[in-house]
Every structure is written in structure tokens, then in C-alpha cells.
PDB file of N, CA and C in Angstrom:
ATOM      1  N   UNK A   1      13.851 -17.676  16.557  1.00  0.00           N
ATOM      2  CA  UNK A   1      14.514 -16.861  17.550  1.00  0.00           C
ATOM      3  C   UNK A   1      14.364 -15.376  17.225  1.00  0.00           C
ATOM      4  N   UNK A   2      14.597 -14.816  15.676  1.00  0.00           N
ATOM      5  CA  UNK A   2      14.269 -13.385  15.610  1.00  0.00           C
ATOM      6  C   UNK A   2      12.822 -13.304  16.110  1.00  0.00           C
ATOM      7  N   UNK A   3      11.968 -14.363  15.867  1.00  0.00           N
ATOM      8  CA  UNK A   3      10.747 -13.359  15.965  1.00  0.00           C
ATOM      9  C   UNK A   3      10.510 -13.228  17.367  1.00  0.00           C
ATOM     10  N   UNK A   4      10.988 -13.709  18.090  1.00  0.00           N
ATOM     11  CA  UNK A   4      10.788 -13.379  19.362  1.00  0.00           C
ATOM     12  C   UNK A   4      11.580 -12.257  19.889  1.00  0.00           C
ATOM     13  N   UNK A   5      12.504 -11.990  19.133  1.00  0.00           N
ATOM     14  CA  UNK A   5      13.349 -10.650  19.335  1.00  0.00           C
ATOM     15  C   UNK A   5      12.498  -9.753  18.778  1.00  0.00           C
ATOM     16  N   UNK A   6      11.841  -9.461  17.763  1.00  0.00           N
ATOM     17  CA  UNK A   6      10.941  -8.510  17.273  1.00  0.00           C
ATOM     18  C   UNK A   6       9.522  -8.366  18.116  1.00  0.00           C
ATOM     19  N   UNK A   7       9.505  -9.449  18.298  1.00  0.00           N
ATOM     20  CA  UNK A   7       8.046  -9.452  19.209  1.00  0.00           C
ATOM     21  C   UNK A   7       7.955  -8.821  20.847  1.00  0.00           C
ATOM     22  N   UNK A   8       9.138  -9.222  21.346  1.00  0.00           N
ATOM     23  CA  UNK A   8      10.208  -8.452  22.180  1.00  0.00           C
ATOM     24  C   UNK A   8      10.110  -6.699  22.262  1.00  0.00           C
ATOM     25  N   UNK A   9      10.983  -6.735  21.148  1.00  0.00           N
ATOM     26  CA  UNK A   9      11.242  -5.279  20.855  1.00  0.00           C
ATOM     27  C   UNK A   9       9.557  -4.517  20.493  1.00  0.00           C
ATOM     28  N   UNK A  10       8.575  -5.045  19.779  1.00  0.00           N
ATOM     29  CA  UNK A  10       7.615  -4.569  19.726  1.00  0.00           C
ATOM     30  C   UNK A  10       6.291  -4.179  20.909  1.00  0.00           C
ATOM     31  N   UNK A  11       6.264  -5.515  21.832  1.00  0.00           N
ATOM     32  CA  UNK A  11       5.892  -5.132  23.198  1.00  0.00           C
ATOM     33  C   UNK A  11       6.807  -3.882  23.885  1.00  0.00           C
ATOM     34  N   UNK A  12       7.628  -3.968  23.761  1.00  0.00           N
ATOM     35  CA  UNK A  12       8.708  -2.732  24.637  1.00  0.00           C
ATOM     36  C   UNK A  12       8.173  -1.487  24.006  1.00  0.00           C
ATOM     37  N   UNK A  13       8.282  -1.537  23.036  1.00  0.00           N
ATOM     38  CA  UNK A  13       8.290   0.129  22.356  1.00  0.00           C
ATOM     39  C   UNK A  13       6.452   0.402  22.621  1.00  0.00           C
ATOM     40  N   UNK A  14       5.597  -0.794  22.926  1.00  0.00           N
ATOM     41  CA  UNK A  14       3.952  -0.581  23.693  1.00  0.00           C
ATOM     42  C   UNK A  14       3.775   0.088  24.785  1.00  0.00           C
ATOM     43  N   UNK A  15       4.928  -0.578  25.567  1.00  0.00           N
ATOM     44  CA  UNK A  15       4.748  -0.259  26.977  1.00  0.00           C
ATOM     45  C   UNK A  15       5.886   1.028  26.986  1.00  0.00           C
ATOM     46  N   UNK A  16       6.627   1.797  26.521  1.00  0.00           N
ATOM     47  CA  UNK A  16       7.144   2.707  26.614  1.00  0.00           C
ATOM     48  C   UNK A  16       6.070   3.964  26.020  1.00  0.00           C
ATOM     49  N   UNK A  17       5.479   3.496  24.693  1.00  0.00           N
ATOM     50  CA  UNK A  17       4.878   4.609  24.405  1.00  0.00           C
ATOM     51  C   UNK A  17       3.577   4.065  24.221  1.00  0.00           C
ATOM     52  N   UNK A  18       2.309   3.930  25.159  1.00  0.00           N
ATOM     53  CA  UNK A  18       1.383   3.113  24.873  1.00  0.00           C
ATOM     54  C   UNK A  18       0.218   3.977  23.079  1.00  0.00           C
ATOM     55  N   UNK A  19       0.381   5.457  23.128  1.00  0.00           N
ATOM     56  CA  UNK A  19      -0.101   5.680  21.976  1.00  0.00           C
ATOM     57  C   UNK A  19       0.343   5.228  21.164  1.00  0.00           C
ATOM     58  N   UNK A  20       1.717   4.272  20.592  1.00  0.00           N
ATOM     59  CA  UNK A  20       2.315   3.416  19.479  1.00  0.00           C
ATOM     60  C   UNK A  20       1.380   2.482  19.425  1.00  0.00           C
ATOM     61  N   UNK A  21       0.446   1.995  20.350  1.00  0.00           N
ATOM     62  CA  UNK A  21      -0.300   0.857  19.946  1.00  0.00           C
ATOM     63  C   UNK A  21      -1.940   1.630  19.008  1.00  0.00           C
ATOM     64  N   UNK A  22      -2.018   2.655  19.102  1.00  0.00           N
ATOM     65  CA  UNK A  22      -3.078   2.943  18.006  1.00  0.00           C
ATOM     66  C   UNK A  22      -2.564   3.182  16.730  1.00  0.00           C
ATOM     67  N   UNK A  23      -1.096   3.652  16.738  1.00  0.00           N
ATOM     68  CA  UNK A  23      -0.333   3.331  14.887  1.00  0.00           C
ATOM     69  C   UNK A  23      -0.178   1.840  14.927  1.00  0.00           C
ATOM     70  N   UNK A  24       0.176   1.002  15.517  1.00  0.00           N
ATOM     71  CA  UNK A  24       0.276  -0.585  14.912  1.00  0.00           C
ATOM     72  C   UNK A  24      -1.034  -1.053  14.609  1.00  0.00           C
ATOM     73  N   UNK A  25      -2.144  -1.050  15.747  1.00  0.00           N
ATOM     74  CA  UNK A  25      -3.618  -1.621  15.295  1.00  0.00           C
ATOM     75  C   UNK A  25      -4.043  -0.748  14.190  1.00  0.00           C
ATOM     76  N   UNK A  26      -3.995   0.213  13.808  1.00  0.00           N
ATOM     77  CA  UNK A  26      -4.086   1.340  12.317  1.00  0.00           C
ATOM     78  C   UNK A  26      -3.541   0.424  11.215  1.00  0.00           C
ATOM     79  N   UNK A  27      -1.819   0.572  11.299  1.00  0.00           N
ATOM     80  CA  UNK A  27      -1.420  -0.652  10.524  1.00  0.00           C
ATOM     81  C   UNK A  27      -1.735  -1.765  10.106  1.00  0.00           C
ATOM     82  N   UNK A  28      -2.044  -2.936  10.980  1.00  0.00           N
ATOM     83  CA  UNK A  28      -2.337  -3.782  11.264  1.00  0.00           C
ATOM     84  C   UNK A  28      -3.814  -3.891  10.559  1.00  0.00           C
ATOM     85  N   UNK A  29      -4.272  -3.066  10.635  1.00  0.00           N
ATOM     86  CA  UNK A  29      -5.712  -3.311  10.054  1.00  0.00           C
ATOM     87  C   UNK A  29      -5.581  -2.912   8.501  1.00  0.00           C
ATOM     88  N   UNK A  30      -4.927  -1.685   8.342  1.00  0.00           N
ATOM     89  CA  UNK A  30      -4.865  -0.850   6.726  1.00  0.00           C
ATOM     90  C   UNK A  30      -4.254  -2.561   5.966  1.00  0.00           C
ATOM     91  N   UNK A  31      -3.530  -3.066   6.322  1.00  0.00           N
ATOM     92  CA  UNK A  31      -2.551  -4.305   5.739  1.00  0.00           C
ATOM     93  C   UNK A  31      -3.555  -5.659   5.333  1.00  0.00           C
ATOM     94  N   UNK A  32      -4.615  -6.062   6.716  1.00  0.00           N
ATOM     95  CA  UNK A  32      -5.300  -6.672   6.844  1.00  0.00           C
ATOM     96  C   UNK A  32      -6.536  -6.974   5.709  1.00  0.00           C
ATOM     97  N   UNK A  33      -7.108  -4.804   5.179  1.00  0.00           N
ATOM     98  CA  UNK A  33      -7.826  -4.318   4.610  1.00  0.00           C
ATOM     99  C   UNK A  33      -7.548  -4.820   3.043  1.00  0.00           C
ATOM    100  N   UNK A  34      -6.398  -5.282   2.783  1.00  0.00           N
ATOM    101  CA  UNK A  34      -5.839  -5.548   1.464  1.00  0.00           C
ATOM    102  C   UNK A  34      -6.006  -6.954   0.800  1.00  0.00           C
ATOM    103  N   UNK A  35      -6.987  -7.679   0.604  1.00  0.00           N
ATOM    104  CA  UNK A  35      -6.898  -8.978   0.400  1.00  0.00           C
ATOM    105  C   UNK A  35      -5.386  -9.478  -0.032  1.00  0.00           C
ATOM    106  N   UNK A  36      -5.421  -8.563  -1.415  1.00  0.00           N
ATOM    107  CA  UNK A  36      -4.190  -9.152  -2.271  1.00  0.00           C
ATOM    108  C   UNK A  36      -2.593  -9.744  -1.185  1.00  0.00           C
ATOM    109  N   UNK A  37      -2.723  -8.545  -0.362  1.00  0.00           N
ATOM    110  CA  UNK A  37      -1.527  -8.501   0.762  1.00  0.00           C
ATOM    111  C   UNK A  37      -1.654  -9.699   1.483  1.00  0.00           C
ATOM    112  N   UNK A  38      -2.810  -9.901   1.778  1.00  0.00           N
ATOM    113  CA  UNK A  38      -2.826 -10.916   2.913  1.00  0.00           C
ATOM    114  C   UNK A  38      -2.168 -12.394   2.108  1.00  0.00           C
ATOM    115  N   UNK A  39      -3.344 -12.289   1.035  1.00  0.00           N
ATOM    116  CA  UNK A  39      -2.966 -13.882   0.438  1.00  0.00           C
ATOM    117  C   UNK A  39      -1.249 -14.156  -0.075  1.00  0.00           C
ATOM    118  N   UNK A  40      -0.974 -12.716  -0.605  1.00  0.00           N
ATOM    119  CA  UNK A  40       0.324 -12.764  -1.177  1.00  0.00           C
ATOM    120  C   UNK A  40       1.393 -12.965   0.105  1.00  0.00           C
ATOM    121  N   UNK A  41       0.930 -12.561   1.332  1.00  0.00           N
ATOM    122  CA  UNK A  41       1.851 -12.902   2.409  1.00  0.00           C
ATOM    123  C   UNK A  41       1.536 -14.482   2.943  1.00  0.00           C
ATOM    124  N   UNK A  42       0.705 -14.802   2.948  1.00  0.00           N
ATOM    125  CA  UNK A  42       0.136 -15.841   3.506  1.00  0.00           C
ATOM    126  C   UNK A  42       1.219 -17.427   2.170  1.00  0.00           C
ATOM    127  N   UNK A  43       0.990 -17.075   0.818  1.00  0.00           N
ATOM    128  CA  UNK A  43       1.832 -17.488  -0.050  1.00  0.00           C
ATOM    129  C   UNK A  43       3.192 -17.541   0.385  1.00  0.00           C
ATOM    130  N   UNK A  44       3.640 -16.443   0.202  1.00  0.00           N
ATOM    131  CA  UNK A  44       5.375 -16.643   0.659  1.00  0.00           C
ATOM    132  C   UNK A  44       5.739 -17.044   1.811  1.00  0.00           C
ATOM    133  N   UNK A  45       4.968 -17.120   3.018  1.00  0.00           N
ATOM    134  CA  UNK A  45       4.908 -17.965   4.276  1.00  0.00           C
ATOM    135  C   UNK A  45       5.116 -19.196   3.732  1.00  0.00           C
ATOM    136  N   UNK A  46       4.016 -19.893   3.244  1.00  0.00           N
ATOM    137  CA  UNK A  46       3.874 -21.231   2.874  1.00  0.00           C
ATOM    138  C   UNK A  46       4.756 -21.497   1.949  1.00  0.00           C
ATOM    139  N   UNK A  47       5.111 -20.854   1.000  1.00  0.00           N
ATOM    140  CA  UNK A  47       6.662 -20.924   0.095  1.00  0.00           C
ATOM    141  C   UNK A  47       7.574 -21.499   0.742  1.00  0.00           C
ATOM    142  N   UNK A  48       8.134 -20.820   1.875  1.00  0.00           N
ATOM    143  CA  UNK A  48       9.812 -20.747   2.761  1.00  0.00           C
ATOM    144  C   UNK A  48       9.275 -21.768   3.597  1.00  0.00           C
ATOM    145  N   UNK A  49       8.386 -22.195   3.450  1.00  0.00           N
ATOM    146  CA  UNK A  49       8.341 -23.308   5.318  1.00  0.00           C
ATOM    147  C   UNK A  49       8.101 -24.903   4.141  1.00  0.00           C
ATOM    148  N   UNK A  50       8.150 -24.577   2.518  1.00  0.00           N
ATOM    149  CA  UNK A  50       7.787 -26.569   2.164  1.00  0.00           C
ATOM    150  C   UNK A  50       9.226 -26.296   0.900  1.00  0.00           C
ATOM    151  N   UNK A  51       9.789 -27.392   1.601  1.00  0.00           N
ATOM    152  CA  UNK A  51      11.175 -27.508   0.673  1.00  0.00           C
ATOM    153  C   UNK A  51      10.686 -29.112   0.300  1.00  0.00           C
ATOM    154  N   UNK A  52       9.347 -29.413   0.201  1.00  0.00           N
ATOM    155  CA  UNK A  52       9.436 -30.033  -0.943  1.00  0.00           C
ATOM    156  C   UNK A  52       9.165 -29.762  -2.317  1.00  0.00           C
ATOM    157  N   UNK A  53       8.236 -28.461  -2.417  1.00  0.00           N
ATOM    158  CA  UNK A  53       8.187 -27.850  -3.634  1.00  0.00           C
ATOM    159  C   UNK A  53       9.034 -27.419  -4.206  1.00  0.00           C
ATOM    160  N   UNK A  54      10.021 -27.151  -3.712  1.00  0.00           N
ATOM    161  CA  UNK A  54      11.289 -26.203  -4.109  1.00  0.00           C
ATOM    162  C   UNK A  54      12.204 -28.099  -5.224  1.00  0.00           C
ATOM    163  N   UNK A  55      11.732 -28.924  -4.284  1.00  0.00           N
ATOM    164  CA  UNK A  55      12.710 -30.022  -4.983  1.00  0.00           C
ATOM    165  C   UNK A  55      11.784 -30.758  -5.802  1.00  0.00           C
ATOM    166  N   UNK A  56      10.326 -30.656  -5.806  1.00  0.00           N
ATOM    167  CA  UNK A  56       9.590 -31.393  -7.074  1.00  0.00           C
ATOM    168  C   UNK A  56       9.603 -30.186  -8.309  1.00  0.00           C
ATOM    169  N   UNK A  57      10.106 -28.933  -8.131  1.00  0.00           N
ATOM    170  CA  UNK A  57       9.938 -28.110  -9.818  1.00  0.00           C
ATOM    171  C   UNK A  57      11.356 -28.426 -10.154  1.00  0.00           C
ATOM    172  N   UNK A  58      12.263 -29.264  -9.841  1.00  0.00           N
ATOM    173  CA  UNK A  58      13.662 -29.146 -10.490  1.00  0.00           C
ATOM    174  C   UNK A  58      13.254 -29.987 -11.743  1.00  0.00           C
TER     175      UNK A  58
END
């Protein structure tokens, strides 16, 4: 449900100020540009979404 509130709020603030969409695709790419970032995000994704790992290291 948040992310659709953020995703929400992020289309809005596009269509209010459409030059905000050349700082997010800027962003979006500088972040992208980072292997380490990606995998390390891509990790903690997959972390929070398997609660079976969380109960096979006890």
C-alpha cells in the first residue's frame, strides 16, 4: 500500500514539475551506475520478503 502512495506522490510531483523527471532519470541512473548498490539493494529486498531464512539461522 505505501508503495503505491509513493509511486502516487512521485507521478504527481512529474506532472506538476515535468523538469523533476530529468533529476529522477539522473538519479535513477547515477544509483543504477553502482553495481555494489544495486546488488546490495537487490539483497535486502530478498532478505525482508524470505522468513524462512530468518528461521533456519536460529
Amino acid at each position: 500500500m505505501m508503495r503505491y502512495l509513493l509511486l502516487g506522490a512521485l507521478l504527481g510531483v512529474l506532472l506538476l514539475y515535468p523538469a523533476a523527471l530529468t533529476v529522477v532519470v539522473a538519479l535513477a541512473a547515477a544509483i543504477l551506475a553502482k553495481p555494489v548498490l544495486v546488488a546490495f539493494g537487490l539483497g535486502l529486498a530478498a532478505g525482508l520478503r524470505s522468513p524462512q531464512l530468518k528461521r533456519w539461522a536460529r
